[in-house]
PDB file of N, CA and C in Angstrom:
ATOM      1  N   UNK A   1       0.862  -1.180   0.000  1.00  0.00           N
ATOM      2  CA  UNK A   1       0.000   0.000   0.000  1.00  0.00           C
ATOM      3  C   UNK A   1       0.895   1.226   0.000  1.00  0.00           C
ATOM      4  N   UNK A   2       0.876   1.477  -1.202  1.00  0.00           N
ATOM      5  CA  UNK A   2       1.694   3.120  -1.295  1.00  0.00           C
ATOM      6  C   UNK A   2       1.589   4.233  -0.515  1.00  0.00           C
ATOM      7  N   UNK A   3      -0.035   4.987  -0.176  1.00  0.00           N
ATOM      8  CA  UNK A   3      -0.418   5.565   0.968  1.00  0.00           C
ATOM      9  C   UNK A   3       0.061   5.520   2.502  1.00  0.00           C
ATOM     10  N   UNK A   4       0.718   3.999   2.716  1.00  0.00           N
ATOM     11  CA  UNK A   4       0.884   3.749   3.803  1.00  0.00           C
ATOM     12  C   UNK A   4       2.152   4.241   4.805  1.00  0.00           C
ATOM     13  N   UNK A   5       2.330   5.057   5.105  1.00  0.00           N
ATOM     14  CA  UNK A   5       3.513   5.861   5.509  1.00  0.00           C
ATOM     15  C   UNK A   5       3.190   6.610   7.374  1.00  0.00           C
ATOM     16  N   UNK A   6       3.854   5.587   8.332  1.00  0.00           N
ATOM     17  CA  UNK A   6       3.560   5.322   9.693  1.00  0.00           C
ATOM     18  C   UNK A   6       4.317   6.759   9.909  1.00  0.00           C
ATOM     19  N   UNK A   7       5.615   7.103   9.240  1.00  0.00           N
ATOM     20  CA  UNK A   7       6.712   8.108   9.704  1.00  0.00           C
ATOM     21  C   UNK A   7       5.853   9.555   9.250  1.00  0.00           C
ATOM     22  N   UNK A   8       4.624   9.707   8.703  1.00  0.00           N
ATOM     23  CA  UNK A   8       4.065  10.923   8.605  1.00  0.00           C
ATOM     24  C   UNK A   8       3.082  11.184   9.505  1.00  0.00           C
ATOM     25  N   UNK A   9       3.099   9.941  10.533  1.00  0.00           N
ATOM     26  CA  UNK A   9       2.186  10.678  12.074  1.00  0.00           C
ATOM     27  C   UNK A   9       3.238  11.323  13.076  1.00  0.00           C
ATOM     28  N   UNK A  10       2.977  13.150  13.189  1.00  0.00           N
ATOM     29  CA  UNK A  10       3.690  13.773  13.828  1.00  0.00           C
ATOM     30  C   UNK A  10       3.730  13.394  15.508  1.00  0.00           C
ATOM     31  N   UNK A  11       4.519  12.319  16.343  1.00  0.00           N
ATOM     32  CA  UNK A  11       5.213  12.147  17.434  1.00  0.00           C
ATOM     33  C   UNK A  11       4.516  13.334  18.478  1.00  0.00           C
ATOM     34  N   UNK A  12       4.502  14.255  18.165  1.00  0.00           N
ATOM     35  CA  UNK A  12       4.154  15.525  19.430  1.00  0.00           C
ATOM     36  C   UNK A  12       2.728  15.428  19.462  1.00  0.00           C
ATOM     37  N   UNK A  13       2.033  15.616  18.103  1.00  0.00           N
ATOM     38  CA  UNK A  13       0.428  15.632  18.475  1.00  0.00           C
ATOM     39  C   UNK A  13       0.259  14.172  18.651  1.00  0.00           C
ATOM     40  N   UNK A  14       0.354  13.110  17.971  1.00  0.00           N
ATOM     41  CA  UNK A  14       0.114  11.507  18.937  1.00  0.00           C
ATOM     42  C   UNK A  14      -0.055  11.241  20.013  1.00  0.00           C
ATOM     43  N   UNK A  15       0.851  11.944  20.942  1.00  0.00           N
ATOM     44  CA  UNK A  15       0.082  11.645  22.224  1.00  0.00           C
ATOM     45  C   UNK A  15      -1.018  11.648  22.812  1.00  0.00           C
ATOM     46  N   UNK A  16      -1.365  10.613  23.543  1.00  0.00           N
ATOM     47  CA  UNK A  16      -2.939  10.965  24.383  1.00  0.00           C
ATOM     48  C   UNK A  16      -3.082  12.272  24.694  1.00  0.00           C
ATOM     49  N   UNK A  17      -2.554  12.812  25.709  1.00  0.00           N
ATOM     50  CA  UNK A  17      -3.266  14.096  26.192  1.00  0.00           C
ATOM     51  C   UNK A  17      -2.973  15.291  25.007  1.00  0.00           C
ATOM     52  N   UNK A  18      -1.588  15.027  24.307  1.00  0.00           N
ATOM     53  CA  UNK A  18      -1.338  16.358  23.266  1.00  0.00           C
ATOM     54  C   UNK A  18      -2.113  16.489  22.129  1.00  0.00           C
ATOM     55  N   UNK A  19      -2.899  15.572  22.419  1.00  0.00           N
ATOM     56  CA  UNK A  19      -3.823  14.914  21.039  1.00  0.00           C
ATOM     57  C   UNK A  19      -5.329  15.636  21.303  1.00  0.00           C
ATOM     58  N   UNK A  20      -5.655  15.248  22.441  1.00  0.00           N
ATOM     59  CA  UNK A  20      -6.649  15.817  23.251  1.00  0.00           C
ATOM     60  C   UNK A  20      -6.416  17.253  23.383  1.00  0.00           C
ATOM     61  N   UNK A  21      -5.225  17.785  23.461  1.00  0.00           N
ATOM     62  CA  UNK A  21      -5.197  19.355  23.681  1.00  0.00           C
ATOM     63  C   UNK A  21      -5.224  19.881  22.777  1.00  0.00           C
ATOM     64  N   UNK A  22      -4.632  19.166  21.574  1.00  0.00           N
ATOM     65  CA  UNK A  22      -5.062  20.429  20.274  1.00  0.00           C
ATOM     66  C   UNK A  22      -6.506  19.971  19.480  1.00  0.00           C
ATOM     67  N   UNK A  23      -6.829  18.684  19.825  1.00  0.00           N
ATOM     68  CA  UNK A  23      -8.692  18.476  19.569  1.00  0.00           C
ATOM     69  C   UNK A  23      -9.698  19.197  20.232  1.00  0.00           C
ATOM     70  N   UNK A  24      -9.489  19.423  21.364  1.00  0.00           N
ATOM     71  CA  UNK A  24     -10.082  20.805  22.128  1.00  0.00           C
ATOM     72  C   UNK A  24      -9.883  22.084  21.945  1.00  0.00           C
ATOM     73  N   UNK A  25      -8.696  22.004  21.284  1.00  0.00           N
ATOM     74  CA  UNK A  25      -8.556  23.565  20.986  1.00  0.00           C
ATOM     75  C   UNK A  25      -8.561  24.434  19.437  1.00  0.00           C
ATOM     76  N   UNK A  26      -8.945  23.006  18.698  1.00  0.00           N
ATOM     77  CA  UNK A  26      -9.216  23.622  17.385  1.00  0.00           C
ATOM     78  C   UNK A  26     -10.721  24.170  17.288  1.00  0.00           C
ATOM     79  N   UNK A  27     -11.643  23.580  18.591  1.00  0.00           N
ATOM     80  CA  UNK A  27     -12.713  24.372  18.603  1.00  0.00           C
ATOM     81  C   UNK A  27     -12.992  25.107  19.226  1.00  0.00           C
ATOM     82  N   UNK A  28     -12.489  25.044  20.038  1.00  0.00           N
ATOM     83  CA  UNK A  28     -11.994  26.094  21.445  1.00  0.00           C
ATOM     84  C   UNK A  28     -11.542  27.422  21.211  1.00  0.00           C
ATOM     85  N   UNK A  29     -10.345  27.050  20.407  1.00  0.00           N
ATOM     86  CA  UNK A  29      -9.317  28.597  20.189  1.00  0.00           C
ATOM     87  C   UNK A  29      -8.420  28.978  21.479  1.00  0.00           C
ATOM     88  N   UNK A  30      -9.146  28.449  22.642  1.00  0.00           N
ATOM     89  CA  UNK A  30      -8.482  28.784  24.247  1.00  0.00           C
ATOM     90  C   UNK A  30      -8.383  28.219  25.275  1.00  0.00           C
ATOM     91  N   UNK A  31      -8.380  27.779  25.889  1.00  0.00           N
ATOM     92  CA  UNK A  31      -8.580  27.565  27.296  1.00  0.00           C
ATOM     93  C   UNK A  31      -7.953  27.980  28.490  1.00  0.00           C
ATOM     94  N   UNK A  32      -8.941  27.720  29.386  1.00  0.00           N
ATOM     95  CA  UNK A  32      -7.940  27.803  30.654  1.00  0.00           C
ATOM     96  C   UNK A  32      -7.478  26.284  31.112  1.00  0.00           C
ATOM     97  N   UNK A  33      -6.401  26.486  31.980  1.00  0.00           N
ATOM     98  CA  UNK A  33      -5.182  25.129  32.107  1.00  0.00           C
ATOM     99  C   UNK A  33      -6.224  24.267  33.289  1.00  0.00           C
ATOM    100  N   UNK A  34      -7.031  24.368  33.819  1.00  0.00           N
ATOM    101  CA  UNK A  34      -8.057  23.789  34.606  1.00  0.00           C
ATOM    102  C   UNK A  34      -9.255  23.356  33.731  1.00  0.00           C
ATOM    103  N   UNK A  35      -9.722  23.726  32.793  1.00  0.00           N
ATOM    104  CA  UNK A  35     -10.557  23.500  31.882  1.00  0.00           C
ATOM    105  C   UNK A  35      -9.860  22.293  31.042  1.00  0.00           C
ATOM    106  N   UNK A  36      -8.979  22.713  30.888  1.00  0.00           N
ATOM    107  CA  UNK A  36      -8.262  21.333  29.925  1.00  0.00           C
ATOM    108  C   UNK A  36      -7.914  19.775  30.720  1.00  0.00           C
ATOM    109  N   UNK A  37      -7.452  20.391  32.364  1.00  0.00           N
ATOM    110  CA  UNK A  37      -7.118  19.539  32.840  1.00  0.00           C
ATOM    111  C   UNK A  37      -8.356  18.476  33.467  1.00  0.00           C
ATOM    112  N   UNK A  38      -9.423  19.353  33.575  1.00  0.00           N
ATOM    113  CA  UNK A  38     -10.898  18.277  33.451  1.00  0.00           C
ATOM    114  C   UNK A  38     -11.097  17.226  32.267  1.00  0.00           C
ATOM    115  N   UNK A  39     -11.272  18.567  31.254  1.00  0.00           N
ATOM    116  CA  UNK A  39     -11.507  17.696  30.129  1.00  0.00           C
ATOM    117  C   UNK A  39     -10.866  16.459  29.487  1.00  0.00           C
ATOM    118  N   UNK A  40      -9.534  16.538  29.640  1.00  0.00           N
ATOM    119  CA  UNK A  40      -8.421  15.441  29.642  1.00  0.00           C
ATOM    120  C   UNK A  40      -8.553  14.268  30.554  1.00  0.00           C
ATOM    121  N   UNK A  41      -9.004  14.806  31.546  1.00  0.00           N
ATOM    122  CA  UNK A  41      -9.228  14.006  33.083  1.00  0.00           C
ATOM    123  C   UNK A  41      -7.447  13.612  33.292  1.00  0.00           C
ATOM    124  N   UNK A  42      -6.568  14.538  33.914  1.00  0.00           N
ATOM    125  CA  UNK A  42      -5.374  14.393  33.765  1.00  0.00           C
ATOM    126  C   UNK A  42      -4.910  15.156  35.237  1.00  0.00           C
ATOM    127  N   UNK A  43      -3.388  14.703  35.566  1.00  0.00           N
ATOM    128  CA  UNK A  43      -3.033  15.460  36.368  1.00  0.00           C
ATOM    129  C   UNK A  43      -2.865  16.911  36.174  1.00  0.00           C
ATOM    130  N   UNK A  44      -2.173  18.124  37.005  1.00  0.00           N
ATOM    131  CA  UNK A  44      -1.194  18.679  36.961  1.00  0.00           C
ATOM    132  C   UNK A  44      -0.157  18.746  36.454  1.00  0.00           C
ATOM    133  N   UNK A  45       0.483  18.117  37.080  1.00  0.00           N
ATOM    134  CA  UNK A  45       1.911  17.967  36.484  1.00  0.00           C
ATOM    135  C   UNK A  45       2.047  17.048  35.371  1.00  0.00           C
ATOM    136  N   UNK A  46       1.067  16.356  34.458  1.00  0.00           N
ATOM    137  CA  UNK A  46       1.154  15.631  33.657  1.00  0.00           C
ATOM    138  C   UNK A  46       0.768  16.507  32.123  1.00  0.00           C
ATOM    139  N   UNK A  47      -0.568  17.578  33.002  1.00  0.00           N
ATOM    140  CA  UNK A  47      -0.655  18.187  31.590  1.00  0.00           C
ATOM    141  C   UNK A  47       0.134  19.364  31.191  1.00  0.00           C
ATOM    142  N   UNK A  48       0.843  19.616  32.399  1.00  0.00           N
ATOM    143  CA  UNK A  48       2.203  20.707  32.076  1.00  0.00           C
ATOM    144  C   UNK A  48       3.223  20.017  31.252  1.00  0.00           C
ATOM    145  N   UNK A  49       3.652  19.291  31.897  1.00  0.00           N
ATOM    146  CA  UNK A  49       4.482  18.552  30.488  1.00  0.00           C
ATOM    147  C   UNK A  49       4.522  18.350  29.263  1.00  0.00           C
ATOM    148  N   UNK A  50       2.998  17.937  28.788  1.00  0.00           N
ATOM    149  CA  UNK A  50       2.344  17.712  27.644  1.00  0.00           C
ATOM    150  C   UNK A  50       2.339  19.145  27.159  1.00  0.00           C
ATOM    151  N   UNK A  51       1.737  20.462  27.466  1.00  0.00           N
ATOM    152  CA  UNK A  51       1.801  21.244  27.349  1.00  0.00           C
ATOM    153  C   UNK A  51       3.202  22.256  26.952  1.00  0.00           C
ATOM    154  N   UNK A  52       3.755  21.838  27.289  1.00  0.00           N
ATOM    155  CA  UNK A  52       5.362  22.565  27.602  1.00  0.00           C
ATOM    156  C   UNK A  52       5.974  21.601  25.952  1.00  0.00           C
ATOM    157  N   UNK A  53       5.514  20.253  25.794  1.00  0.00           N
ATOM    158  CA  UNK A  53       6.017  19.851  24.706  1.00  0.00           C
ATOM    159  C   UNK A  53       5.536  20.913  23.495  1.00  0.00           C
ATOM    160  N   UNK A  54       4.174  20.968  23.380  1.00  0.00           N
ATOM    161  CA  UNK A  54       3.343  21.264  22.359  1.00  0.00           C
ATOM    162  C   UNK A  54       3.860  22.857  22.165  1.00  0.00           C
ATOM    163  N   UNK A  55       4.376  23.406  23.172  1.00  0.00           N
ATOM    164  CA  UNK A  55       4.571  25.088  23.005  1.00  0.00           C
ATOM    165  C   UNK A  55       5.760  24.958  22.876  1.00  0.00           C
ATOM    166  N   UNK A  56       6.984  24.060  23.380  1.00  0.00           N
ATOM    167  CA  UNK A  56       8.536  23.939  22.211  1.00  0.00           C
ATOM    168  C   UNK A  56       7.950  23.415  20.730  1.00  0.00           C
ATOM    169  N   UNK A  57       7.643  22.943  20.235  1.00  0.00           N
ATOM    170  CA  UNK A  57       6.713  22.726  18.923  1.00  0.00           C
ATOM    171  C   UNK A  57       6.287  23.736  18.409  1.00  0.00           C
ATOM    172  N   UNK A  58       5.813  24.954  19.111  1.00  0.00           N
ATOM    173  CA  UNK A  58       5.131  26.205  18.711  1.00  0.00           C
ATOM    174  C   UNK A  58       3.788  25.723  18.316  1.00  0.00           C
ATOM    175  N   UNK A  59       3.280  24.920  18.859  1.00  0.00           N
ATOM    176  CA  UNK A  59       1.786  24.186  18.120  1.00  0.00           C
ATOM    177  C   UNK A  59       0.833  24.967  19.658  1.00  0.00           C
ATOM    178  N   UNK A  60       1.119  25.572  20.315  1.00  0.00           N
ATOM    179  CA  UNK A  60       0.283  26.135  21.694  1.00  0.00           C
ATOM    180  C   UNK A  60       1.045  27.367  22.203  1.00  0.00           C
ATOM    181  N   UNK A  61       0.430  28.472  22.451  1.00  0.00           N
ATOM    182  CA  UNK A  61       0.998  29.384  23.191  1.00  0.00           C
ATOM    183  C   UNK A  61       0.640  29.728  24.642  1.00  0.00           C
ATOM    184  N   UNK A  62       1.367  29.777  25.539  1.00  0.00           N
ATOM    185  CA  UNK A  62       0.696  29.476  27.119  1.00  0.00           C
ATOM    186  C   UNK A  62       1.426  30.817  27.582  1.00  0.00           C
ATOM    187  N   UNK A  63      -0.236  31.316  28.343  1.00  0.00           N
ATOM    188  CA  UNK A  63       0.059  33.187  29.218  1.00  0.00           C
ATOM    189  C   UNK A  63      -0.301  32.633  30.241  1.00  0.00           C
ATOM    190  N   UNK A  64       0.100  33.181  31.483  1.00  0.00           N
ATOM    191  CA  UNK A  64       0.254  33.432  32.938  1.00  0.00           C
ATOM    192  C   UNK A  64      -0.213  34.552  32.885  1.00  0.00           C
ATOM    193  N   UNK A  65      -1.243  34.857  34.273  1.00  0.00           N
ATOM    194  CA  UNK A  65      -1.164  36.078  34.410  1.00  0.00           C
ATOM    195  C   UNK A  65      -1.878  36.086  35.928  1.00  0.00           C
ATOM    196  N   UNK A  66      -2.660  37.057  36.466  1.00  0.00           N
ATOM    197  CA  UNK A  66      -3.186  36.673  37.657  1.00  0.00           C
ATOM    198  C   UNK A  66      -4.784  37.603  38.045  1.00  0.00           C
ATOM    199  N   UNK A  67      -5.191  37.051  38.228  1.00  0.00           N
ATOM    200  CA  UNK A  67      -6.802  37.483  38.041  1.00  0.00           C
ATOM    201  C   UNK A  67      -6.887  37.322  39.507  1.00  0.00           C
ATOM    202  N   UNK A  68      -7.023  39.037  40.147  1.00  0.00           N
ATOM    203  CA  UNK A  68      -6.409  39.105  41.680  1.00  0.00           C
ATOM    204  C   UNK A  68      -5.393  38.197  41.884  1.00  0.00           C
ATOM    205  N   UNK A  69      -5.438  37.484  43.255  1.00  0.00           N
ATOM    206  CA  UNK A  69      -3.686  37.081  43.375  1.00  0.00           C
ATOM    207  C   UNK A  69      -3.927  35.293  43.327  1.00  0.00           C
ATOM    208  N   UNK A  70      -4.949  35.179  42.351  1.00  0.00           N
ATOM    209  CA  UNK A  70      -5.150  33.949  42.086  1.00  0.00           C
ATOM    210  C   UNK A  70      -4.225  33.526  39.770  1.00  0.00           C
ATOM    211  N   UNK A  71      -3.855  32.869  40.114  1.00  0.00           N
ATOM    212  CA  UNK A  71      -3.016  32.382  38.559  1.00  0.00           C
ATOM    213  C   UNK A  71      -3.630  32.158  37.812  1.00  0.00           C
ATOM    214  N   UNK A  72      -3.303  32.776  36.433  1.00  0.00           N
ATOM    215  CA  UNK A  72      -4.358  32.052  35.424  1.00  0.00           C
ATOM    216  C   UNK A  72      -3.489  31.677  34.531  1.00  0.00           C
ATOM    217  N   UNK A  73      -3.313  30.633  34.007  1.00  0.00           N
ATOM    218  CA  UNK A  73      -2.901  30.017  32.665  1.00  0.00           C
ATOM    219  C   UNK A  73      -3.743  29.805  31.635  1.00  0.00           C
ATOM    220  N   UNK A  74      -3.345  30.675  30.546  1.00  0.00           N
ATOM    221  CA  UNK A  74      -4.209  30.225  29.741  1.00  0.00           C
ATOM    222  C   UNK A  74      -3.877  29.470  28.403  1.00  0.00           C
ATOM    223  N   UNK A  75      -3.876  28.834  27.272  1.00  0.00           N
ATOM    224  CA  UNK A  75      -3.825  28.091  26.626  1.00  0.00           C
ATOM    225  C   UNK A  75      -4.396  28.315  25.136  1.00  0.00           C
ATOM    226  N   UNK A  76      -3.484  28.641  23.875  1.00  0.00           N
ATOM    227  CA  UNK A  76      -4.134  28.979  22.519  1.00  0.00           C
ATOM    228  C   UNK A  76      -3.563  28.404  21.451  1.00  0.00           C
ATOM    229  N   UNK A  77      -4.118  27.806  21.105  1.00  0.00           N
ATOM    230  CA  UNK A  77      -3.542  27.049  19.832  1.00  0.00           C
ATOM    231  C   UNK A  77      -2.967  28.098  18.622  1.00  0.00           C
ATOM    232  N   UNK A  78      -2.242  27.612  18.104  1.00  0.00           N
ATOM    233  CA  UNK A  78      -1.328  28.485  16.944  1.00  0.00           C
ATOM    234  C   UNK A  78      -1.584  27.953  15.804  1.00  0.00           C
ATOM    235  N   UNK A  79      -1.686  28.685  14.877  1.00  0.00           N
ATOM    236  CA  UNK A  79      -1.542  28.226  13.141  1.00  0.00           C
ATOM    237  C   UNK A  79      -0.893  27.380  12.832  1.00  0.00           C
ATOM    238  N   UNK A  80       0.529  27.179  13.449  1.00  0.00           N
ATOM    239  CA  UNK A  80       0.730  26.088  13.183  1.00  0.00           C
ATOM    240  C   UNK A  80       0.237  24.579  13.792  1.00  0.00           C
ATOM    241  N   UNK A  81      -0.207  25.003  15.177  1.00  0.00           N
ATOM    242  CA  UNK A  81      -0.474  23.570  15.827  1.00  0.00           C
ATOM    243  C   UNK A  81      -2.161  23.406  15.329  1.00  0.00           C
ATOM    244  N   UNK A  82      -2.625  24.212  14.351  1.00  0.00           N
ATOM    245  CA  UNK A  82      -3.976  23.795  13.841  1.00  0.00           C
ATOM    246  C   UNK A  82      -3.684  22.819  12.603  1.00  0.00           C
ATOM    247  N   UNK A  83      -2.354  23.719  11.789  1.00  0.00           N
ATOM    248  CA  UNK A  83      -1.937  23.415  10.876  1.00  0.00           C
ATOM    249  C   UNK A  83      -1.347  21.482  11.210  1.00  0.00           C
ATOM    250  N   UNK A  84      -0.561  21.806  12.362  1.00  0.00           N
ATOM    251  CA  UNK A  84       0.090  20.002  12.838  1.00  0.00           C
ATOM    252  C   UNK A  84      -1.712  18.724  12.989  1.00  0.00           C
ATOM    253  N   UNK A  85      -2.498  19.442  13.464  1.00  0.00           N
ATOM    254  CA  UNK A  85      -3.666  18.381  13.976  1.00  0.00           C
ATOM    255  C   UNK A  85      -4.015  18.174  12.635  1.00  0.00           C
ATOM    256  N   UNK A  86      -4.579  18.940  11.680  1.00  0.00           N
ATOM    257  CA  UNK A  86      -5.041  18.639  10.505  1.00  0.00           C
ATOM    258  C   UNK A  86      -3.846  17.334   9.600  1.00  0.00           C
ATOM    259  N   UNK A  87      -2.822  17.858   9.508  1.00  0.00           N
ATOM    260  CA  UNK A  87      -1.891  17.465   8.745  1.00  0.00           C
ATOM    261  C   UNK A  87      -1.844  15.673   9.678  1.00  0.00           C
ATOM    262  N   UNK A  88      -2.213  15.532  11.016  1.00  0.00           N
ATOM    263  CA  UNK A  88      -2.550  14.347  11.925  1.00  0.00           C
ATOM    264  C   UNK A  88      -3.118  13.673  11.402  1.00  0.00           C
ATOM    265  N   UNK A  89      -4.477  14.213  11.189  1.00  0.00           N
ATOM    266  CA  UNK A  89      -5.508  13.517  11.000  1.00  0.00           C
ATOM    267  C   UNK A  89      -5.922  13.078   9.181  1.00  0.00           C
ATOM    268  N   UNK A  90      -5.023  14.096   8.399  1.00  0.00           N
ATOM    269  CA  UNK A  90      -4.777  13.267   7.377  1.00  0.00           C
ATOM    270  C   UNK A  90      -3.976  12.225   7.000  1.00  0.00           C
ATOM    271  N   UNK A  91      -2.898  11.795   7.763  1.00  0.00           N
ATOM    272  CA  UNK A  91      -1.993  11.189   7.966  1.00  0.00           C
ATOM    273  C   UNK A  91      -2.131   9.737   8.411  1.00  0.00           C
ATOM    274  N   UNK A  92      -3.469  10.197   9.303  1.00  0.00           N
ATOM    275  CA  UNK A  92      -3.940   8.856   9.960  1.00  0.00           C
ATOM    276  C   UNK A  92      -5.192   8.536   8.927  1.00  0.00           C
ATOM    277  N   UNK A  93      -5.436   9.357   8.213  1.00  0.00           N
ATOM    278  CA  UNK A  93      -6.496   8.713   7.148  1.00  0.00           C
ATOM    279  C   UNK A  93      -6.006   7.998   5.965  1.00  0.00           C
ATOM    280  N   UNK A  94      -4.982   8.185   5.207  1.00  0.00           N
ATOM    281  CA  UNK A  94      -4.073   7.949   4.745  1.00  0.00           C
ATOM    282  C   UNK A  94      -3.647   6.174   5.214  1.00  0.00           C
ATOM    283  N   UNK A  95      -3.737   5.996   6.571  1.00  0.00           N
ATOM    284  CA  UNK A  95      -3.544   4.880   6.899  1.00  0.00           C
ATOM    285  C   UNK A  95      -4.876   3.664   6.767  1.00  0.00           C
ATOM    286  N   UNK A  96      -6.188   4.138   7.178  1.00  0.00           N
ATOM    287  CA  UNK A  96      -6.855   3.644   7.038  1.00  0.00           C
ATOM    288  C   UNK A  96      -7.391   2.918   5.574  1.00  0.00           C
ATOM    289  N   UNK A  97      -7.245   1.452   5.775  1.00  0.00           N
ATOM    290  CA  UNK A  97      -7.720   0.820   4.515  1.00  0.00           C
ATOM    291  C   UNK A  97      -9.041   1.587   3.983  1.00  0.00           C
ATOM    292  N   UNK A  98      -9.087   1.906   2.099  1.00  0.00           N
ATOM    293  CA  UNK A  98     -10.307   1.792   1.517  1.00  0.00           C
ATOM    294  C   UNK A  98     -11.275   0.866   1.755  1.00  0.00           C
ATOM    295  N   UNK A  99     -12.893   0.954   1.824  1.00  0.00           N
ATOM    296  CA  UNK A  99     -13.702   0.103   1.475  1.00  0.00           C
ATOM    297  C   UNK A  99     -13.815   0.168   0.025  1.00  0.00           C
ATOM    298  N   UNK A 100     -13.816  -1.515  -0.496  1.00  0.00           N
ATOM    299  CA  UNK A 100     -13.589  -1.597  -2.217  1.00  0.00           C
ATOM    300  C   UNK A 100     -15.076  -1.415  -2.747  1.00  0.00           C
TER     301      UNK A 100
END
């Protein structure tokens, strides 16, 4: 199968939760880092990581700031990391056998 090419699923969005973060956020556009971390059903410190990958990638941009003296992180997907999920999910279609 000529189509069949495993090395064109991008490693960073594959992951469970990084997968989940830019699927939420292509409809999203935003979040906050508590909103994601529900929706994921994930730790803390698990979706910082994941997070911290996806924004060395430049596929997420993450602001701090503080809304009174409480933290807010917030969370926005980038052109390119809309650009990486799409380019995913063709990649993984690509894999999927035709019905003849």
């Amino acid at each position: 199968m000529e189509s069949f090419d495993i090395e064109a699923i991008d490693e960073v969005v594959h992951g469970r939760v990084r997968l989940g973060v830019l699927a939420y956020l292509v409809t999203a556009g935003s979040a906050e880092f508590g909103e994601l971390r529900v929706r994921l059903q994930t730790t803390d410190g698990n979706l910082s990581v994941h997070l911290r990958k996806l924004e060395l990638a430049g596929y997420v941009e993450v602001t701090k700031s503080f809304v009174g003296r409480k933290p807010l992180t917030r969370v926005q997907i980038t052109t390119a990391g809309r650009d990486a999920f799409e380019a995913w999910l063709a990649a993984i279609e690509r894999l999927m056998p035709r019905p003849v």
